[in-house]
C-alpha atoms as a PDB file:
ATOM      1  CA  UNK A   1      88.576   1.077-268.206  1.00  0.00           C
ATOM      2  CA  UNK A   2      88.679   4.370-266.483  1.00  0.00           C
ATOM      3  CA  UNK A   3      90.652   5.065-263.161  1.00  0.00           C
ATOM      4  CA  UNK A   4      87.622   5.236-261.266  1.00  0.00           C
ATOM      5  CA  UNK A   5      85.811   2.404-262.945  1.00  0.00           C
ATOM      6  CA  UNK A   6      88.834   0.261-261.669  1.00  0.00           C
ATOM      7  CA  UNK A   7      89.033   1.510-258.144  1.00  0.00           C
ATOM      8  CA  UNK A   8      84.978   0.154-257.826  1.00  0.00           C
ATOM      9  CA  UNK A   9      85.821  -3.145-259.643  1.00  0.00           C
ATOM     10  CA  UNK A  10      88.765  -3.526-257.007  1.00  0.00           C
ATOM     11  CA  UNK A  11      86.295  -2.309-253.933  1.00  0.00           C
ATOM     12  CA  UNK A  12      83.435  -4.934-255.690  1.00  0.00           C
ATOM     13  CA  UNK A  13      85.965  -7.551-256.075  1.00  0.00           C
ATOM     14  CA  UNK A  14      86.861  -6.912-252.245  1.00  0.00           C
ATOM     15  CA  UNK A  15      83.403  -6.962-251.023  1.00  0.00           C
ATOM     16  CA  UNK A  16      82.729 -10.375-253.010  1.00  0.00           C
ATOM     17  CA  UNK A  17      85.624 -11.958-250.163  1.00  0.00           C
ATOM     18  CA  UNK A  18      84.035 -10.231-246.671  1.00  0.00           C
ATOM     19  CA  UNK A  19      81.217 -11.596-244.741  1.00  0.00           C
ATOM     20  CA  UNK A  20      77.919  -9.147-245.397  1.00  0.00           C
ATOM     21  CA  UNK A  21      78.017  -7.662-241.537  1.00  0.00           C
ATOM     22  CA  UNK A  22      81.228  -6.517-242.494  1.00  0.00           C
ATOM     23  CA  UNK A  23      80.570  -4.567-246.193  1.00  0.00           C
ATOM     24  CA  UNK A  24      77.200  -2.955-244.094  1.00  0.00           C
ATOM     25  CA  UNK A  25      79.586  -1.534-241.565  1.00  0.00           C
ATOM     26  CA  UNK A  26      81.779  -0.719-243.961  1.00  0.00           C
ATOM     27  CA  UNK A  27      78.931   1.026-245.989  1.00  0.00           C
ATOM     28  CA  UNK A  28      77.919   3.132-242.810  1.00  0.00           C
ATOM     29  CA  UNK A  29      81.444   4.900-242.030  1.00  0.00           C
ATOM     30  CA  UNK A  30      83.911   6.560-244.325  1.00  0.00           C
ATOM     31  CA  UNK A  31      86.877   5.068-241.987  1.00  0.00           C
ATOM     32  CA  UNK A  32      89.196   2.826-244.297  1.00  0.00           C
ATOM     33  CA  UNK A  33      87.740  -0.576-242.577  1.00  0.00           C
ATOM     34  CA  UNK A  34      89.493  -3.758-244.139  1.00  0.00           C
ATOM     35  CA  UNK A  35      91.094  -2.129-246.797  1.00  0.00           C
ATOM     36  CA  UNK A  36      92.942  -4.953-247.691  1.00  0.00           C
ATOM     37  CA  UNK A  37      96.652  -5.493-248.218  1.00  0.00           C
ATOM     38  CA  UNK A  38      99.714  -6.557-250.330  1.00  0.00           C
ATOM     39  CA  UNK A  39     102.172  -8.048-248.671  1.00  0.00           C
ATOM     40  CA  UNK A  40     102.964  -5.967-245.809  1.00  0.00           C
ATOM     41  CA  UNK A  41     101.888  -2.695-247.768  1.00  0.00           C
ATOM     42  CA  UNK A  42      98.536  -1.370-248.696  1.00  0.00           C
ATOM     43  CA  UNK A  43      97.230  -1.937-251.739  1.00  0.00           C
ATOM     44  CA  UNK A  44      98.056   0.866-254.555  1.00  0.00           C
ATOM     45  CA  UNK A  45      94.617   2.088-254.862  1.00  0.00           C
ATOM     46  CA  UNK A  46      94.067   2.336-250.718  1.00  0.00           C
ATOM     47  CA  UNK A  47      97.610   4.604-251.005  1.00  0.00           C
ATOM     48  CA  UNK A  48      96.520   6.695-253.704  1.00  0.00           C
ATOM     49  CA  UNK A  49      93.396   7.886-251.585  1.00  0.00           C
ATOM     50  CA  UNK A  50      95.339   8.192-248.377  1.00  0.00           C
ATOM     51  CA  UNK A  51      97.725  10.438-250.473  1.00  0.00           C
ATOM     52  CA  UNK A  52      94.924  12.740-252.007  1.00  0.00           C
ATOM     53  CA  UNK A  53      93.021  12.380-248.874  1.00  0.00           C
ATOM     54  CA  UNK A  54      96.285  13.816-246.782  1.00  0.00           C
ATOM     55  CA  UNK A  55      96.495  16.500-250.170  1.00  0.00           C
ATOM     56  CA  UNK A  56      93.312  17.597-249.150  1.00  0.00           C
ATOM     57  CA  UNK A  57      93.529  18.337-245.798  1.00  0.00           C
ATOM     58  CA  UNK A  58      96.662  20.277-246.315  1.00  0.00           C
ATOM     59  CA  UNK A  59      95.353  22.184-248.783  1.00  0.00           C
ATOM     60  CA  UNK A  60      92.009  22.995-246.282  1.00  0.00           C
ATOM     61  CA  UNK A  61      94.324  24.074-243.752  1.00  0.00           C
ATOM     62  CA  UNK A  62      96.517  26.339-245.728  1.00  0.00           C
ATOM     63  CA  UNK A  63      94.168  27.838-248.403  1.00  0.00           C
ATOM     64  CA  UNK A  64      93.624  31.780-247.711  1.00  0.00           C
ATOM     65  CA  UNK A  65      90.093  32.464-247.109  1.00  0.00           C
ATOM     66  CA  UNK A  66      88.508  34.473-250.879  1.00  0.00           C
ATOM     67  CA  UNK A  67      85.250  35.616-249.715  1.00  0.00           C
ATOM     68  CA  UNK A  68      84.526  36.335-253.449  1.00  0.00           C
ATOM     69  CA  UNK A  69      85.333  32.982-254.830  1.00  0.00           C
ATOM     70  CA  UNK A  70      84.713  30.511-251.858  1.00  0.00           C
ATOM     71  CA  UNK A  71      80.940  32.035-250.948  1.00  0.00           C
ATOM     72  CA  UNK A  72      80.090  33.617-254.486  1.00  0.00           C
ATOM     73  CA  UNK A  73      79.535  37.244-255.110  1.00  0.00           C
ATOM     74  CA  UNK A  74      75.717  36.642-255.057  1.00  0.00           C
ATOM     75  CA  UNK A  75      75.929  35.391-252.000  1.00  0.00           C
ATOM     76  CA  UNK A  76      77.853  38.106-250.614  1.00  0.00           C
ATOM     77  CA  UNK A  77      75.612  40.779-251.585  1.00  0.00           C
ATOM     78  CA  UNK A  78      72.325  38.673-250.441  1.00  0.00           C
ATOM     79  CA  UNK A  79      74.122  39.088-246.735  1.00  0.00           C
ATOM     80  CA  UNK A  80      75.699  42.367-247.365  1.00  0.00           C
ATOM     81  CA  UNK A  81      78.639  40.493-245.751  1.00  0.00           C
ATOM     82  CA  UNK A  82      81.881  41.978-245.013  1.00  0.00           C
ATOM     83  CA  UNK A  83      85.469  40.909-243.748  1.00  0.00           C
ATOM     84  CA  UNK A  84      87.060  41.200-240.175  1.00  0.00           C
ATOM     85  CA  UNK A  85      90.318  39.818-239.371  1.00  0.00           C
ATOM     86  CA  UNK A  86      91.910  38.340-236.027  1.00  0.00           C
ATOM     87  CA  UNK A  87      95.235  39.598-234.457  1.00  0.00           C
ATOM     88  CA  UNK A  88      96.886  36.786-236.846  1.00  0.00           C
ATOM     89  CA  UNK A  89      98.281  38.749-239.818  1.00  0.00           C
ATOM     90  CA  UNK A  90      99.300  35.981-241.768  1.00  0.00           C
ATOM     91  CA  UNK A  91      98.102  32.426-242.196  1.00  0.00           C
ATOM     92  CA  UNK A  92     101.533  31.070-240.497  1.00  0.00           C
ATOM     93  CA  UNK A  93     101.272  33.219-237.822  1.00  0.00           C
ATOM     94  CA  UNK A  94      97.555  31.945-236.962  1.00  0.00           C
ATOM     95  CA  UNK A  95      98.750  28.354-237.394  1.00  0.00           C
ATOM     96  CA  UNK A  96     101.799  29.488-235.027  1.00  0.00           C
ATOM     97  CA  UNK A  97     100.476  31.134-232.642  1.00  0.00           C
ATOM     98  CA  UNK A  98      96.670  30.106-231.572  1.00  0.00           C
ATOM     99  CA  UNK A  99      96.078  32.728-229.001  1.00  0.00           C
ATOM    100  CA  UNK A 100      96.080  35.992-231.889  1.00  0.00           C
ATOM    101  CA  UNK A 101      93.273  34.090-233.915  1.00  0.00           C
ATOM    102  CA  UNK A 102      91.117  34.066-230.390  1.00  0.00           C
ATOM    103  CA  UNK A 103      90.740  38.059-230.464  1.00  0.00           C
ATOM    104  CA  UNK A 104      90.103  40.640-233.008  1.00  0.00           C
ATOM    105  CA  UNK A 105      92.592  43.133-234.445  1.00  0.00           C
ATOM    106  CA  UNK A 106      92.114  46.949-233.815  1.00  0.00           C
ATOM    107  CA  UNK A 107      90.511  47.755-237.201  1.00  0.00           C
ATOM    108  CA  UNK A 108      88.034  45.003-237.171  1.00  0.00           C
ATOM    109  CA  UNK A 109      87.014  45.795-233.808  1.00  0.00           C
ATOM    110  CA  UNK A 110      86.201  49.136-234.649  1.00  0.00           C
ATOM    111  CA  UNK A 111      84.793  48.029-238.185  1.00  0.00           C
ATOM    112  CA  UNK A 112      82.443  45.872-236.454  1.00  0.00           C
ATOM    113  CA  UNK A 113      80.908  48.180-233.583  1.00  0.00           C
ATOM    114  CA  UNK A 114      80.396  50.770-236.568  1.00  0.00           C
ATOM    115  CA  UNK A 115      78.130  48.758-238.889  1.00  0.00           C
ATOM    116  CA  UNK A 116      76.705  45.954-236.453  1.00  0.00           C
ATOM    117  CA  UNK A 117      74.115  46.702-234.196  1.00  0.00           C
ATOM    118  CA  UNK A 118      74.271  45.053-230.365  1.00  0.00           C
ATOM    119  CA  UNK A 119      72.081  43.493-228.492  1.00  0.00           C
ATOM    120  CA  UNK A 120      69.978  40.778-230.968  1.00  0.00           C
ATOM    121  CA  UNK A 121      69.109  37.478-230.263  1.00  0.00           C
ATOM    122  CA  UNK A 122      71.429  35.646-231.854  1.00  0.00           C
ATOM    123  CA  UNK A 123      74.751  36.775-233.967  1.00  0.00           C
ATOM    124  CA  UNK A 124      76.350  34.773-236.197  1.00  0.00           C
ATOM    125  CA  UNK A 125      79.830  35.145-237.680  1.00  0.00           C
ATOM    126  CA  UNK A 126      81.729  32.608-240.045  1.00  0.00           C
ATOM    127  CA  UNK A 127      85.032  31.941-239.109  1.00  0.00           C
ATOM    128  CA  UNK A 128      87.642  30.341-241.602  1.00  0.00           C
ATOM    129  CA  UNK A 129      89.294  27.713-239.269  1.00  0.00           C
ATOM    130  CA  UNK A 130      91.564  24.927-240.051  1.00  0.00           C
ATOM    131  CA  UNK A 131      89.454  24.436-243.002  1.00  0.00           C
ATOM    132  CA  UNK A 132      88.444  27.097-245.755  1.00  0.00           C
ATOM    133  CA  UNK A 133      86.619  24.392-247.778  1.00  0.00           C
ATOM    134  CA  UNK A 134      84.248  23.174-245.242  1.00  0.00           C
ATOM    135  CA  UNK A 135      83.033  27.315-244.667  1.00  0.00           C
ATOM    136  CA  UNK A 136      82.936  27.465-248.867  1.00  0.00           C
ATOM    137  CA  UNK A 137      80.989  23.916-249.065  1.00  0.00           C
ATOM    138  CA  UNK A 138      78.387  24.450-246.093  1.00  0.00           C
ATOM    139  CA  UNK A 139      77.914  28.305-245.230  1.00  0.00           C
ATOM    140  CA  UNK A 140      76.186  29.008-248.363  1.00  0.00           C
ATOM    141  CA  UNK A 141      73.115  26.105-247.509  1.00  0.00           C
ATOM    142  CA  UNK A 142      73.644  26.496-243.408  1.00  0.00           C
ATOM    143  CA  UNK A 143      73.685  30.426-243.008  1.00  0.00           C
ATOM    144  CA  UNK A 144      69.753  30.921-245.041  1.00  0.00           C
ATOM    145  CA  UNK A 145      68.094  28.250-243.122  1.00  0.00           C
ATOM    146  CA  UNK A 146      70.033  29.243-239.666  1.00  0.00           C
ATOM    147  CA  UNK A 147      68.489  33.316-240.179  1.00  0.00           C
ATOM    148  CA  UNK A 148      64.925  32.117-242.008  1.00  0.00           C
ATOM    149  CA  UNK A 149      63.936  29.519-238.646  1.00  0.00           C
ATOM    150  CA  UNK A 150      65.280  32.050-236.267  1.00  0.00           C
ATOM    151  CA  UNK A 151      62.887  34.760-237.978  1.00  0.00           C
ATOM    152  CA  UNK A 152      60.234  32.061-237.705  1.00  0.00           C
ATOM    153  CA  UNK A 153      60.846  31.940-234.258  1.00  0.00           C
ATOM    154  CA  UNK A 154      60.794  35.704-233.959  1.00  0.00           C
ATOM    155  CA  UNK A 155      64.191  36.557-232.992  1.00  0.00           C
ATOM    156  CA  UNK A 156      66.346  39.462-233.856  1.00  0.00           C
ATOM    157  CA  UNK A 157      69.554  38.253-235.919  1.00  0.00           C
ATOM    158  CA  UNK A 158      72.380  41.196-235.849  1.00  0.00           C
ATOM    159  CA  UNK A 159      74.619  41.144-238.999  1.00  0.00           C
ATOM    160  CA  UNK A 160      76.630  38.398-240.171  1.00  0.00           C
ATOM    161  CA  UNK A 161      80.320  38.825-241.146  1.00  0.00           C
ATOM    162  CA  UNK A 162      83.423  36.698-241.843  1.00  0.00           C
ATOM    163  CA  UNK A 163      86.438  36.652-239.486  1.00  0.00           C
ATOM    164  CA  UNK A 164      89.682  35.273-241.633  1.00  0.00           C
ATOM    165  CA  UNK A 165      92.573  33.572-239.460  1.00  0.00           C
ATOM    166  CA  UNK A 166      89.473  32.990-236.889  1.00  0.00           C
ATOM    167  CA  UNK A 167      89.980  30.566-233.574  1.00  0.00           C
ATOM    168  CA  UNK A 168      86.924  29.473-231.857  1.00  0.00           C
ATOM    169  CA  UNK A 169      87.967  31.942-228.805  1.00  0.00           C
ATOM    170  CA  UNK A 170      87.178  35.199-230.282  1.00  0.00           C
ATOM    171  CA  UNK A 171      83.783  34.505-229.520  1.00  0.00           C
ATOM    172  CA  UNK A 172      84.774  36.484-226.272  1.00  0.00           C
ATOM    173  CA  UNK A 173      85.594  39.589-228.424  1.00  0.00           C
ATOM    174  CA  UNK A 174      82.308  39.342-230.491  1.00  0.00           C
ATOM    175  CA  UNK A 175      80.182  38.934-227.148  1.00  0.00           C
ATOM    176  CA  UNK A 176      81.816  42.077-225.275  1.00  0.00           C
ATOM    177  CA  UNK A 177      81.434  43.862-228.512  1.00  0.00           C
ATOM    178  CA  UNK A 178      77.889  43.168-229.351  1.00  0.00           C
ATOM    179  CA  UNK A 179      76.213  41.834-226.247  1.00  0.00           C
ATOM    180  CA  UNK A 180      73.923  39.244-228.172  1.00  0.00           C
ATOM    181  CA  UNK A 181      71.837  37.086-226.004  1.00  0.00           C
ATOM    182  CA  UNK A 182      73.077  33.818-227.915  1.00  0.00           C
ATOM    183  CA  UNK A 183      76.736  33.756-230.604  1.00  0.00           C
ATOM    184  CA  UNK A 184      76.621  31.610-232.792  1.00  0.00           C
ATOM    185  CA  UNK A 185      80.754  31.027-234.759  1.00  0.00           C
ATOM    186  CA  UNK A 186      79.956  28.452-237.889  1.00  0.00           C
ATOM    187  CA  UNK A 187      83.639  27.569-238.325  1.00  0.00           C
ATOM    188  CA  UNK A 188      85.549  25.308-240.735  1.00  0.00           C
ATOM    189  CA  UNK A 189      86.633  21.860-238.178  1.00  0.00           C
ATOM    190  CA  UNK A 190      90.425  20.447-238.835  1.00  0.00           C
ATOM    191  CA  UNK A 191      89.911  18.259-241.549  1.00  0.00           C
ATOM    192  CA  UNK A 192      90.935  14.512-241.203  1.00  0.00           C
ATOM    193  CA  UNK A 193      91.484  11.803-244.033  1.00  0.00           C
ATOM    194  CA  UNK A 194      87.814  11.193-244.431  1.00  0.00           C
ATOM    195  CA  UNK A 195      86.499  14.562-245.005  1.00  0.00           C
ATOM    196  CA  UNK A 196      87.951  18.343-245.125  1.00  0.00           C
ATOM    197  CA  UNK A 197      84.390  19.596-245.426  1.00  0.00           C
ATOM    198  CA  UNK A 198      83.176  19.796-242.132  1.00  0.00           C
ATOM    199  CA  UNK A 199      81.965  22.372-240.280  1.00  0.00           C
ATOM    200  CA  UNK A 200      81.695  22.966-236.986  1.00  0.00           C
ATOM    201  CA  UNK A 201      79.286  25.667-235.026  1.00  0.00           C
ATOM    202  CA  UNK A 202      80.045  26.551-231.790  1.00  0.00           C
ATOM    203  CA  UNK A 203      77.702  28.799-229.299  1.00  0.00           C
ATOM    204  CA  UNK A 204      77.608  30.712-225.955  1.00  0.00           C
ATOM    205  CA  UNK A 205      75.417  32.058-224.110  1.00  0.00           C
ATOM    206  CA  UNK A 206      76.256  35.915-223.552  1.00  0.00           C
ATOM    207  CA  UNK A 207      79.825  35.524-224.117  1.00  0.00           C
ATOM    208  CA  UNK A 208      82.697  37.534-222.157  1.00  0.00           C
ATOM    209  CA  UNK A 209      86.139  38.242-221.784  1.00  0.00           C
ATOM    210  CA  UNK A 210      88.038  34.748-219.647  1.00  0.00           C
ATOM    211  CA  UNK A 211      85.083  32.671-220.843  1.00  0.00           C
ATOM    212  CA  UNK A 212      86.733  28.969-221.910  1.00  0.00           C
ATOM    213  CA  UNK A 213      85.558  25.993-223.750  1.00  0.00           C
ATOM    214  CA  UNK A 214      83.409  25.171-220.403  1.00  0.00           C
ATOM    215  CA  UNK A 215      81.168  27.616-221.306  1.00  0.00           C
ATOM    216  CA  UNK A 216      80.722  26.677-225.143  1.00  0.00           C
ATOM    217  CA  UNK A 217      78.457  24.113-226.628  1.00  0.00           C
ATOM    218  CA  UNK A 218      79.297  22.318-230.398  1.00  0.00           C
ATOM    219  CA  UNK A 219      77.413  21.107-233.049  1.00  0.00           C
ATOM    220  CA  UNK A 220      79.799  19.403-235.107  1.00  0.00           C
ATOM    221  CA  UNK A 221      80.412  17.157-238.400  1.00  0.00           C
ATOM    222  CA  UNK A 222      78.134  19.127-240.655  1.00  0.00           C
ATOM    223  CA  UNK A 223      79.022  17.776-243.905  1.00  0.00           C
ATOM    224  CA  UNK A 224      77.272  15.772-246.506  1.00  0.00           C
ATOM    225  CA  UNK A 225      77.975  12.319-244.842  1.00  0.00           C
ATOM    226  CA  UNK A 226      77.541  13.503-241.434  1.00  0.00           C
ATOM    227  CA  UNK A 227      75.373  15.977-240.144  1.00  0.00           C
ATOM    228  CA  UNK A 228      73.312  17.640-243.022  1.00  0.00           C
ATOM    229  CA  UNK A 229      72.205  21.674-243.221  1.00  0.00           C
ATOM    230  CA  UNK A 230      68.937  21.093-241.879  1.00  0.00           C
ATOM    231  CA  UNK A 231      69.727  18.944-239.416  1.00  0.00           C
ATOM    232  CA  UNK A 232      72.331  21.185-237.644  1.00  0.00           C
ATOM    233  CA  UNK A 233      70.176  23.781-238.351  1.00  0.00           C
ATOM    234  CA  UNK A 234      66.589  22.496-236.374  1.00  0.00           C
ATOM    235  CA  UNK A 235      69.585  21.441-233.521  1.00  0.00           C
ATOM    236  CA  UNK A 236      71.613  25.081-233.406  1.00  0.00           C
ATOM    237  CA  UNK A 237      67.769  26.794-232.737  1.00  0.00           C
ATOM    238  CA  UNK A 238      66.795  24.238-230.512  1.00  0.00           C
ATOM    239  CA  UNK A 239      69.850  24.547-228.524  1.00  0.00           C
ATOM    240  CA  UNK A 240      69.718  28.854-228.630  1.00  0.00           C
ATOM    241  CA  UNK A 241      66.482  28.195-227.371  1.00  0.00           C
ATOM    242  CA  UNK A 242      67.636  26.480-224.194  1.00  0.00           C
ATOM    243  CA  UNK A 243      70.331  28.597-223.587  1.00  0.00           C
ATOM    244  CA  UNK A 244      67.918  31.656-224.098  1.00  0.00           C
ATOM    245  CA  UNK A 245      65.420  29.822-221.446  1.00  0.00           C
ATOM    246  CA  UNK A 246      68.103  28.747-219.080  1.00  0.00           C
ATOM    247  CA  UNK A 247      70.602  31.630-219.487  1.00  0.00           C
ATOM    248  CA  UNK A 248      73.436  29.493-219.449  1.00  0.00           C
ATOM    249  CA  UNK A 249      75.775  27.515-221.573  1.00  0.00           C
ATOM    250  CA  UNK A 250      78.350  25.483-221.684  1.00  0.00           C
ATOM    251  CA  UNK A 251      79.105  21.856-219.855  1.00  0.00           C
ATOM    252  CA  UNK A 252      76.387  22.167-217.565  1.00  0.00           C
ATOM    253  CA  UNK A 253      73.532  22.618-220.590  1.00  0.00           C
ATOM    254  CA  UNK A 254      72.831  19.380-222.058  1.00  0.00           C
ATOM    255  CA  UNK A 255      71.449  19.685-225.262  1.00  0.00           C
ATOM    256  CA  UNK A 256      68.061  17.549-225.936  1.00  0.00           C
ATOM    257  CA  UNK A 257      68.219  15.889-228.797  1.00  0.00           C
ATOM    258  CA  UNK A 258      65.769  13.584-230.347  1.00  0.00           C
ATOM    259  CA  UNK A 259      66.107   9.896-229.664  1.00  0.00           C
ATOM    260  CA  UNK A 260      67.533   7.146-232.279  1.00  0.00           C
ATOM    261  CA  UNK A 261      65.375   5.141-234.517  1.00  0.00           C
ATOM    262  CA  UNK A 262      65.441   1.696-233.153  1.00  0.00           C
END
């Protein structure tokens, strides 16, 4: 019997001894619900995913961005992407020191104004994060359908490009820089022990210099067991569209979403 093949006798043998409400909750969430124990400890199998689980994450979090081998070289030359880089020269300093990821460095800055034209509807850039493997898992299906419904909607979309050692604040820089009406920053989320593939997209409404979290809306936990491509996808236009319509973002926009099956 194979590793795997024992870890789903062990989780079958488990389920056999828990009332059914319980295995359907269990079924619905990736949280470690009832996992059992042995003696005071958890079982070997539960500490061998925690382990690789925490490996994981660590890994997301440290990994340098490779635009060439996390997005493809296909894909790069579909988007005629190309690299810009935060005030953070290093991946320690970003993790050190937050506030250089929130602002571009001098290079990029002028990088960017020379082959991105201002003023478009929307602008998205991907931003590395606290997690390199969510942007590698998710860009690639997120970024087509993101540019082919705003085109359907018949809005301008400036070039995309990739910001390595990226915090969610340099959407500042990118709106004094390019003036778009909406930015969009599709950035990797800090990845926990269930998942270090999610992705996170945060948006403002004509972003500027000072501008804080209150005036940023987030579509979050776009991964295969959470919120999938085209889902985030039909909720990111919707949402430019209000923000477009009401000229504002932030914590006084709620975003309408479409009500839960009953």
């Amino acid at each position: 019997m194979t590793s795997g093949e024992r870890k789903r006798a062990d989780q079958l043998a488990q389920s056999h001894d828990l009332p059914e409400i319980v295995n359907r909750v269990r079924a619905q969430t990736p949280a470690r619900l009832l996992a059992g124990r042995s003696g005071a400890a958890y079982r070997t199998n539960t500490q061998l995913e925690l382990r690789a689980a925490h490996a994981l994450a660590r890994d997301a979090v440290r990994v340098e961005f490779d635009l060439l081998a996390d997005l493809g070289g296909e894909f790069m030359r579909n988007w005629n992407l190309f690299e810009a880089c935060s005030r953070a020269a290093s991946k320690d300093e970003y993790l050190l020191r937050p506030d250089l990821g929130r602002s571009l460095n001098d290079a990029s800055r002028a990088n960017i104004a020379r082959r991105c034209t201002p003023g478009n509807d929307l602008q998205v850039v991907i931003g590395d994060g606290l997690s390199v493997t969510a942007v590698a898992k998710q860009v690639p299906r997120l970024l087509p359908l993101l540019c082919e419904g705003a085109s359907t909607r018949g809005w301008s979309v400036g070039a995309t490009f990739v910001i390595r050692h990226c915090r969610v604040g340099i959407l500042n820089d990118i709106g004094e820089l390019l003036c778009p009406k909406v930015a969009i920053l599709l950035i990797g989320e800090r990845p926990g022990l269930a998942t270090a593939e999610s992705l996170s997209a945060y948006m403002a409404y004509g972003p500027k210099a000072d501008d804080t979290d209150a005036r940023r809306n987030l579509i979050s936990n776009i991964h295969v067991r959470g919120l999938s491509a085209e889902q985030a996808t039909q909720r990111i236009l919707d949402l430019a569209a209000l923000m477009m319509r009401t000229r504002e973002s932030g914590c006084q926009l709620r975003e309408q979403t479409p009500a839960l099956p009953r």
